[in-house]
C-alpha atoms as a PDB file:
ATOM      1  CA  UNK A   1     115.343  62.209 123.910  1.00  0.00           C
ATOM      2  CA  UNK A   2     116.404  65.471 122.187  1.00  0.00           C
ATOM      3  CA  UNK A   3     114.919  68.754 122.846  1.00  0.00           C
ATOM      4  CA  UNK A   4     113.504  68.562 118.858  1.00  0.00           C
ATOM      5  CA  UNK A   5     111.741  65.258 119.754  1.00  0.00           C
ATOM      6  CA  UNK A   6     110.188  66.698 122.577  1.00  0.00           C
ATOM      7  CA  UNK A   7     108.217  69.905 120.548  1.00  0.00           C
ATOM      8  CA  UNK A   8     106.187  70.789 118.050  1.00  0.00           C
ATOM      9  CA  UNK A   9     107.089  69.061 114.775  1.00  0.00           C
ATOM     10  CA  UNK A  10     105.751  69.006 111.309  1.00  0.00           C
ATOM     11  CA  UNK A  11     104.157  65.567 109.897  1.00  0.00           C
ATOM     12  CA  UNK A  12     102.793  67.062 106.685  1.00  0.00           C
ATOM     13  CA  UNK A  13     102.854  69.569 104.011  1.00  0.00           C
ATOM     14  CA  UNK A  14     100.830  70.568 101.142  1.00  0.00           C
ATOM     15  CA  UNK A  15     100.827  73.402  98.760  1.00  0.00           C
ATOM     16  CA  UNK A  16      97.401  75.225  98.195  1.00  0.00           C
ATOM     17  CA  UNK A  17      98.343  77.510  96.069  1.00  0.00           C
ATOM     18  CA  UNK A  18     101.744  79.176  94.838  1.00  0.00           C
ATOM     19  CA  UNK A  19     101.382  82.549  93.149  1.00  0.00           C
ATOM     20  CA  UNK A  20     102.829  85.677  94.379  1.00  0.00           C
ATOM     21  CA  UNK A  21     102.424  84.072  98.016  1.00  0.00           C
ATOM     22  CA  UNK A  22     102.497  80.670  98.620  1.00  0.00           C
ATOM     23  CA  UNK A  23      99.809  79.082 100.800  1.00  0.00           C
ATOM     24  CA  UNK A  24     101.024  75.991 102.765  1.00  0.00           C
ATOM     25  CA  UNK A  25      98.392  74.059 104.918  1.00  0.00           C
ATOM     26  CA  UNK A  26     100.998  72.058 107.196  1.00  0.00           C
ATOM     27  CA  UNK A  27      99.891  69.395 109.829  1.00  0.00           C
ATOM     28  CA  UNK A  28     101.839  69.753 113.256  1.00  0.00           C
ATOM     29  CA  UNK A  29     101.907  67.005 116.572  1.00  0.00           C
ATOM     30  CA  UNK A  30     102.202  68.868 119.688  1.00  0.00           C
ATOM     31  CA  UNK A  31     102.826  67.594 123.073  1.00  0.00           C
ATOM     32  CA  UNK A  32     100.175  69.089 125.414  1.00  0.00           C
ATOM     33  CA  UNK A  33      98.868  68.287 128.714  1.00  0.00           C
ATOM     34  CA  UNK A  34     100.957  64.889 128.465  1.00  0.00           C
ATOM     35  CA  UNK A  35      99.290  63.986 125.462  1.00  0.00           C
ATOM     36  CA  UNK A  36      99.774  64.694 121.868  1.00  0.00           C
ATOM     37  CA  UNK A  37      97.795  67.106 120.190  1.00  0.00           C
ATOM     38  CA  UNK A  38      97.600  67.025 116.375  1.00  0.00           C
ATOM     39  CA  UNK A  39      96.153  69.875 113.976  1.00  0.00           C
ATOM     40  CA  UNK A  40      96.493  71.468 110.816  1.00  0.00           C
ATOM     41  CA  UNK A  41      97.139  75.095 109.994  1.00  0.00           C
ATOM     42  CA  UNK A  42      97.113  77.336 106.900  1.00  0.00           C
ATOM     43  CA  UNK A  43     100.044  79.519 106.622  1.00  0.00           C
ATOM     44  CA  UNK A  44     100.913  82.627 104.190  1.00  0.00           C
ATOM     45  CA  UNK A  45     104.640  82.852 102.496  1.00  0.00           C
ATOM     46  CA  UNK A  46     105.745  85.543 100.043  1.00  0.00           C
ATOM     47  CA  UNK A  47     109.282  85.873 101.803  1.00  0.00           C
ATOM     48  CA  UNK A  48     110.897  88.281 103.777  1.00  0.00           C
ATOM     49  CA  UNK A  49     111.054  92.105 104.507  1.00  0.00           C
ATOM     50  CA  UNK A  50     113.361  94.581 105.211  1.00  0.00           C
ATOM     51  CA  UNK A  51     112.496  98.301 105.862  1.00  0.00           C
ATOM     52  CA  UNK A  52     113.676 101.841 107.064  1.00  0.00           C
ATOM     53  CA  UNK A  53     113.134 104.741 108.795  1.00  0.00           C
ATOM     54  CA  UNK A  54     115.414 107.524 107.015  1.00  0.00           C
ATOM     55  CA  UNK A  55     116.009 110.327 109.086  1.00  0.00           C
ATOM     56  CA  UNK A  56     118.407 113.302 108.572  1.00  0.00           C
ATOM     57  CA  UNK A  57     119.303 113.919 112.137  1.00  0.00           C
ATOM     58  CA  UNK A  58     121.007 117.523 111.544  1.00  0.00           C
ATOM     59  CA  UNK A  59     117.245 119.009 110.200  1.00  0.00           C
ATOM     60  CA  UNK A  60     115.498 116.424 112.539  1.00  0.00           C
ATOM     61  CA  UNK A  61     113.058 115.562 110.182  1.00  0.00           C
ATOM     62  CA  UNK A  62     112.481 111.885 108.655  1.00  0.00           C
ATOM     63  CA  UNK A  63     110.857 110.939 105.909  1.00  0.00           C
ATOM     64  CA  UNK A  64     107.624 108.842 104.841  1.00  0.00           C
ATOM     65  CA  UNK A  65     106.239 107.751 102.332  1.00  0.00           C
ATOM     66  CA  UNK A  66     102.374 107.474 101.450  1.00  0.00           C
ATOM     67  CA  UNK A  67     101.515 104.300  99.420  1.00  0.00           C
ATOM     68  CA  UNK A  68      98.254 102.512  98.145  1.00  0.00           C
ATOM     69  CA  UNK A  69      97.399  99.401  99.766  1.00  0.00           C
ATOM     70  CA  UNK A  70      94.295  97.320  98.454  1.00  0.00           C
ATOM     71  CA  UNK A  71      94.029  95.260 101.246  1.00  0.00           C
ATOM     72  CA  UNK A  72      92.819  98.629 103.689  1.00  0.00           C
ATOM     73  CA  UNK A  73      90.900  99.718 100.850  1.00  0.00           C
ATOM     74  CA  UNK A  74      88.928  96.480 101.041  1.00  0.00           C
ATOM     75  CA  UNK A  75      88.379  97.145 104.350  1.00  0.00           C
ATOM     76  CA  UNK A  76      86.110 100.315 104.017  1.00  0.00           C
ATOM     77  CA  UNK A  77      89.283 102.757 103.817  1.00  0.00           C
ATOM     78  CA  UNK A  78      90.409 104.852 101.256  1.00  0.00           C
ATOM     79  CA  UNK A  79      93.421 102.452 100.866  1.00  0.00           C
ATOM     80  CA  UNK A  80      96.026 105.113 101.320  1.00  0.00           C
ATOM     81  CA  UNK A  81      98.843 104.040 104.014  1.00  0.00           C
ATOM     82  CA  UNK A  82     101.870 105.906 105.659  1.00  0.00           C
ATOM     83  CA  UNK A  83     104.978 104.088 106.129  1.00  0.00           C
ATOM     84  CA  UNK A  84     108.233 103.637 106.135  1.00  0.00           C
ATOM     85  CA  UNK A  85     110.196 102.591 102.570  1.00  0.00           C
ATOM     86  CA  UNK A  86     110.390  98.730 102.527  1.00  0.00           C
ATOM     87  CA  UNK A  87     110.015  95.511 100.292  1.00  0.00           C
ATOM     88  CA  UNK A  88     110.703  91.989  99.519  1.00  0.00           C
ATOM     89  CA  UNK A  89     114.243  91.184 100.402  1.00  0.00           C
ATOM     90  CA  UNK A  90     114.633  89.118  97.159  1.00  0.00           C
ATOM     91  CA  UNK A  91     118.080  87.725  98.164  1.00  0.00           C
ATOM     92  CA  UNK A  92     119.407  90.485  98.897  1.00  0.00           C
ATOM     93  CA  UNK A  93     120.880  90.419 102.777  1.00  0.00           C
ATOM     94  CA  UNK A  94     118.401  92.817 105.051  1.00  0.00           C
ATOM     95  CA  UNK A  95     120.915  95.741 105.119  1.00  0.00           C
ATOM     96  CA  UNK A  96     121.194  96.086 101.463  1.00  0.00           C
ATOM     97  CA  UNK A  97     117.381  95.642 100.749  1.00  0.00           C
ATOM     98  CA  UNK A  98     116.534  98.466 103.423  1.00  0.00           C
ATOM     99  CA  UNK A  99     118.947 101.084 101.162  1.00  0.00           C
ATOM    100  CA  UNK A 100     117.894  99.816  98.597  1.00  0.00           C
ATOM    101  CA  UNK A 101     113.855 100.656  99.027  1.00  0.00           C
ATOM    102  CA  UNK A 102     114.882 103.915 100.081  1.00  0.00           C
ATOM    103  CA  UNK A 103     116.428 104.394  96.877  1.00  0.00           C
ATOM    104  CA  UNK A 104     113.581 103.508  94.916  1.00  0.00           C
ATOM    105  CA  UNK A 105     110.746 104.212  96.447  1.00  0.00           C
ATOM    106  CA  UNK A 106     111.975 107.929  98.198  1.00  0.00           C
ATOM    107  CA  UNK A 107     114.862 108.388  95.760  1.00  0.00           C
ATOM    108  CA  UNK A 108     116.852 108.765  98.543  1.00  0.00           C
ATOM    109  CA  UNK A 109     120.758 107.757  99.736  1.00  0.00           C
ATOM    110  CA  UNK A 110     121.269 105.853 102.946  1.00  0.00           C
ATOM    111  CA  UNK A 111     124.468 106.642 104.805  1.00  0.00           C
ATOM    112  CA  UNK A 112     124.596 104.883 107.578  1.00  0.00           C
ATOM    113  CA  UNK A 113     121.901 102.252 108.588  1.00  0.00           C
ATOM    114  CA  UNK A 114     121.691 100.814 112.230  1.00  0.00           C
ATOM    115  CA  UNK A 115     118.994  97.711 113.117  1.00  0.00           C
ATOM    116  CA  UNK A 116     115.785  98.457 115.063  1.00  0.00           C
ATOM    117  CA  UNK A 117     115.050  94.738 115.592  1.00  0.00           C
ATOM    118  CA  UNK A 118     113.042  92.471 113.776  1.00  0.00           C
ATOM    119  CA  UNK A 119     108.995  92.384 113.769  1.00  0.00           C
ATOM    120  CA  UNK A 120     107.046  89.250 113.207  1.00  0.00           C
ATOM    121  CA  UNK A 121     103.774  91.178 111.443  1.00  0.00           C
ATOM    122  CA  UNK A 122     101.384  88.433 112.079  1.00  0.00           C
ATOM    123  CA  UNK A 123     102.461  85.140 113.062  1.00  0.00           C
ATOM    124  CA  UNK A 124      99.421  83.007 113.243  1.00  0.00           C
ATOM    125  CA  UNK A 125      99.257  82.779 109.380  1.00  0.00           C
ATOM    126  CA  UNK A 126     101.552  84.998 108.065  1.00  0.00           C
ATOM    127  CA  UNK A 127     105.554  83.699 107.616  1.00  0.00           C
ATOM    128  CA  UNK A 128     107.034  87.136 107.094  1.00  0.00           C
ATOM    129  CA  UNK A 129     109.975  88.460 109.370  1.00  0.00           C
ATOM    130  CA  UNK A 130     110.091  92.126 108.706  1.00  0.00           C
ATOM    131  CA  UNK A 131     113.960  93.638 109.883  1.00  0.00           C
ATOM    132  CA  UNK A 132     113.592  97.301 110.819  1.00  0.00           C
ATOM    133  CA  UNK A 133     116.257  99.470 110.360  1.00  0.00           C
ATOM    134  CA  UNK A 134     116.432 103.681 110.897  1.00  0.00           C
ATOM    135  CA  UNK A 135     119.171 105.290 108.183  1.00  0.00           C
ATOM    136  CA  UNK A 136     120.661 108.769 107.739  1.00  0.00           C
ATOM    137  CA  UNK A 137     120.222 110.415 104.602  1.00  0.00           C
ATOM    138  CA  UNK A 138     120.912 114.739 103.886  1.00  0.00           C
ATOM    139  CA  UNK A 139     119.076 117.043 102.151  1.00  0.00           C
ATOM    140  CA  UNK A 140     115.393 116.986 100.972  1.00  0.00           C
ATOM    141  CA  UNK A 141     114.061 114.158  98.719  1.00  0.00           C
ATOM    142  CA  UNK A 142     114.602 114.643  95.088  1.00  0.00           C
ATOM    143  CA  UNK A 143     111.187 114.102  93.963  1.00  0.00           C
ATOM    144  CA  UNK A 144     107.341 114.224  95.581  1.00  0.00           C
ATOM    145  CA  UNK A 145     106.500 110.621  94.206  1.00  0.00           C
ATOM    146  CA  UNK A 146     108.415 107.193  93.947  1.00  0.00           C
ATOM    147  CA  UNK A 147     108.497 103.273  93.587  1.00  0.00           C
ATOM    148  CA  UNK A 148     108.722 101.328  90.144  1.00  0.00           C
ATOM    149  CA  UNK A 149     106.732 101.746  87.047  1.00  0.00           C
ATOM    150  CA  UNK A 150     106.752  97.914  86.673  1.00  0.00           C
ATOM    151  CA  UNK A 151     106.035  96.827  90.432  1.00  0.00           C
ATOM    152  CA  UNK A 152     102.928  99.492  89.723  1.00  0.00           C
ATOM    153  CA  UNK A 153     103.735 101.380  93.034  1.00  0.00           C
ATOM    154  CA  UNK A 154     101.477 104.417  93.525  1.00  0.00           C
ATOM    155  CA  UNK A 155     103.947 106.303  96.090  1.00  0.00           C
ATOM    156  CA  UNK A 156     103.789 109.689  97.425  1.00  0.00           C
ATOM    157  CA  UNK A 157     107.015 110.944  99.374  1.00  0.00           C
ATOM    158  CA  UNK A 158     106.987 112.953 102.024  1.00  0.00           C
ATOM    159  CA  UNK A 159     109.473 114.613 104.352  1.00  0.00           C
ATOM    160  CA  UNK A 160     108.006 115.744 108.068  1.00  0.00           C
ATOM    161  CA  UNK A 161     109.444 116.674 111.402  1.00  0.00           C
ATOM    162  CA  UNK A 162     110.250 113.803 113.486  1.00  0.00           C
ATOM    163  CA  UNK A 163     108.256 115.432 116.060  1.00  0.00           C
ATOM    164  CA  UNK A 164     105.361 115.417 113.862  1.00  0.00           C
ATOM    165  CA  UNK A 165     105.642 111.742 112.550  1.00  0.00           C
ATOM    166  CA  UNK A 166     105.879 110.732 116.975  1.00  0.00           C
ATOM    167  CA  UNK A 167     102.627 112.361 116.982  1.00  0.00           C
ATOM    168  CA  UNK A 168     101.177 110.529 113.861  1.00  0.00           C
ATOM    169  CA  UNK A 169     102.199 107.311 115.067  1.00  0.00           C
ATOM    170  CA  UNK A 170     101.106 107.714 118.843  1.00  0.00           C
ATOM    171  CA  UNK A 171      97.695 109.474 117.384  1.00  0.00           C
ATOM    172  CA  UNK A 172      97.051 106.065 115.438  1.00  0.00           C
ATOM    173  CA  UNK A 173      97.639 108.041 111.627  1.00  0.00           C
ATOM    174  CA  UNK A 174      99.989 105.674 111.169  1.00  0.00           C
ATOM    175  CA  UNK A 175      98.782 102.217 111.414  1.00  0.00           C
ATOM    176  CA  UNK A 176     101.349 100.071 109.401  1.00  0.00           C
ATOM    177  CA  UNK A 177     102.801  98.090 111.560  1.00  0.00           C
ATOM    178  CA  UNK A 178     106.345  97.773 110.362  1.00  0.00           C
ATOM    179  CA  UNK A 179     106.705 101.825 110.299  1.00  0.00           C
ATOM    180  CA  UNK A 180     104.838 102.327 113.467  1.00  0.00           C
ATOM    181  CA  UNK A 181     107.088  99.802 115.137  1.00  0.00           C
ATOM    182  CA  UNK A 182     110.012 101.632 113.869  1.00  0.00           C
ATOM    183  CA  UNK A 183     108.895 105.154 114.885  1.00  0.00           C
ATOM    184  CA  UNK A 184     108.573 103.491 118.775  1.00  0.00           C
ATOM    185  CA  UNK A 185     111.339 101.927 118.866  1.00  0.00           C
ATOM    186  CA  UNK A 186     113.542 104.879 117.250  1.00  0.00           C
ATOM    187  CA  UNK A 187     112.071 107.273 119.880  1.00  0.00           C
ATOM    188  CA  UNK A 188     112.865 104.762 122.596  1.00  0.00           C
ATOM    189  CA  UNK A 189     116.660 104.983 121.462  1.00  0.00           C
ATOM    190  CA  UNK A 190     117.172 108.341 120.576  1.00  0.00           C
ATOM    191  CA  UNK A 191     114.502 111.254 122.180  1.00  0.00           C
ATOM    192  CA  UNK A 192     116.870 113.920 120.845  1.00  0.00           C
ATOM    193  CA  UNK A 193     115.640 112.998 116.707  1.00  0.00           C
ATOM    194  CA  UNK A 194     112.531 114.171 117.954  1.00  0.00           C
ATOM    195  CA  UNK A 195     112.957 116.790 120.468  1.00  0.00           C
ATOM    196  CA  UNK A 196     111.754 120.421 119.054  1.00  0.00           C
END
């Protein structure tokens, strides 16, 4: 028997609802415990994400942006998040998407992009594959807000030392995942951006 024949596979699908996400309750047969285990589970799709860290290395600061997010305001906060630019990749390929949020929602030039790694933000219901990327870019940002008029994005920019966004991501300030993932993983790789 083949390794597929021997997992997890997929013996239903239904759509529960397709909007801006798409909610799929699948049914799934599992061998466990030599037996088979069947079940059904609910899971979230509104496509993949690509997102960046933009840091002008020369200055050694980086630069974040502060967005509104409903979801945190729902939860008893005042719905304002730090992070990293990012969005939808859209069909675009995950390099191109990342320059291309930094563009539009910091008004800001990539130069040269390297990967971070790729972040699975919640995988129990959520189907969304975030790639992280950190990007050079020179010079402050041209303006103090950003995003798209017609995506109704309510974004501050703002540039900090990278010293000071380590601190706001180990002191818990910054609690997106995706950004706080690529902060770690940044510092990990290269000390010297925040050294000073």
């Amino acid at each position: 028997m083949g390794k597929a024949q021997d997992g997890p596979r997929i013996v239903d699908e239904e759509t529960v609802y397709d909007g801006f996400v798409r909610l799929t309750r699948y049914t799934v047969e599992a061998p466990w415990h030599g037996g088979t285990l069947r079940f059904d589970r609910e899971v979230h799709f509104h496509g993949h994400v690509a997102a960046v860290l933009p840091v002008d290395p020369d200055r050694k600061v980086g630069l974040l942006i502060r967005q509104f997010r409903l979801s945190p305001l729902l939860d008893g906060g005042d719905g304002w998040l730090w992070e990293v630019p990012g969005g939808l990749l859209g069909g675009d390929p995950p390099p191109r998407c990342a320059v291309k949020e930094a563009q539009e929602e910091a008004g800001i030039a990539i130069q040269t992009l390297e990967s971070l790694g790729d972040l699975l933000s919640s995988p129990g219901i959520v189907r969304e594959c975030v790639h992280i990327f950190w990007g050079t870019y020179e010079g402050p940002p041209p303006a103090a807000t950003g995003g798209l008029d017609h995506e109704s994005e309510m974004i501050e920019v703002h540039e900090l030392p990278m010293a000071e966004i380590a601190r706001m991501t180990e002191n818990g300030d910054i609690v997106d995942a995706k950004s706080a993932i690529a902060v770690f993983r940044l510092k990990a790789r290269r000390p010297d951006l925040f050294a000073g």
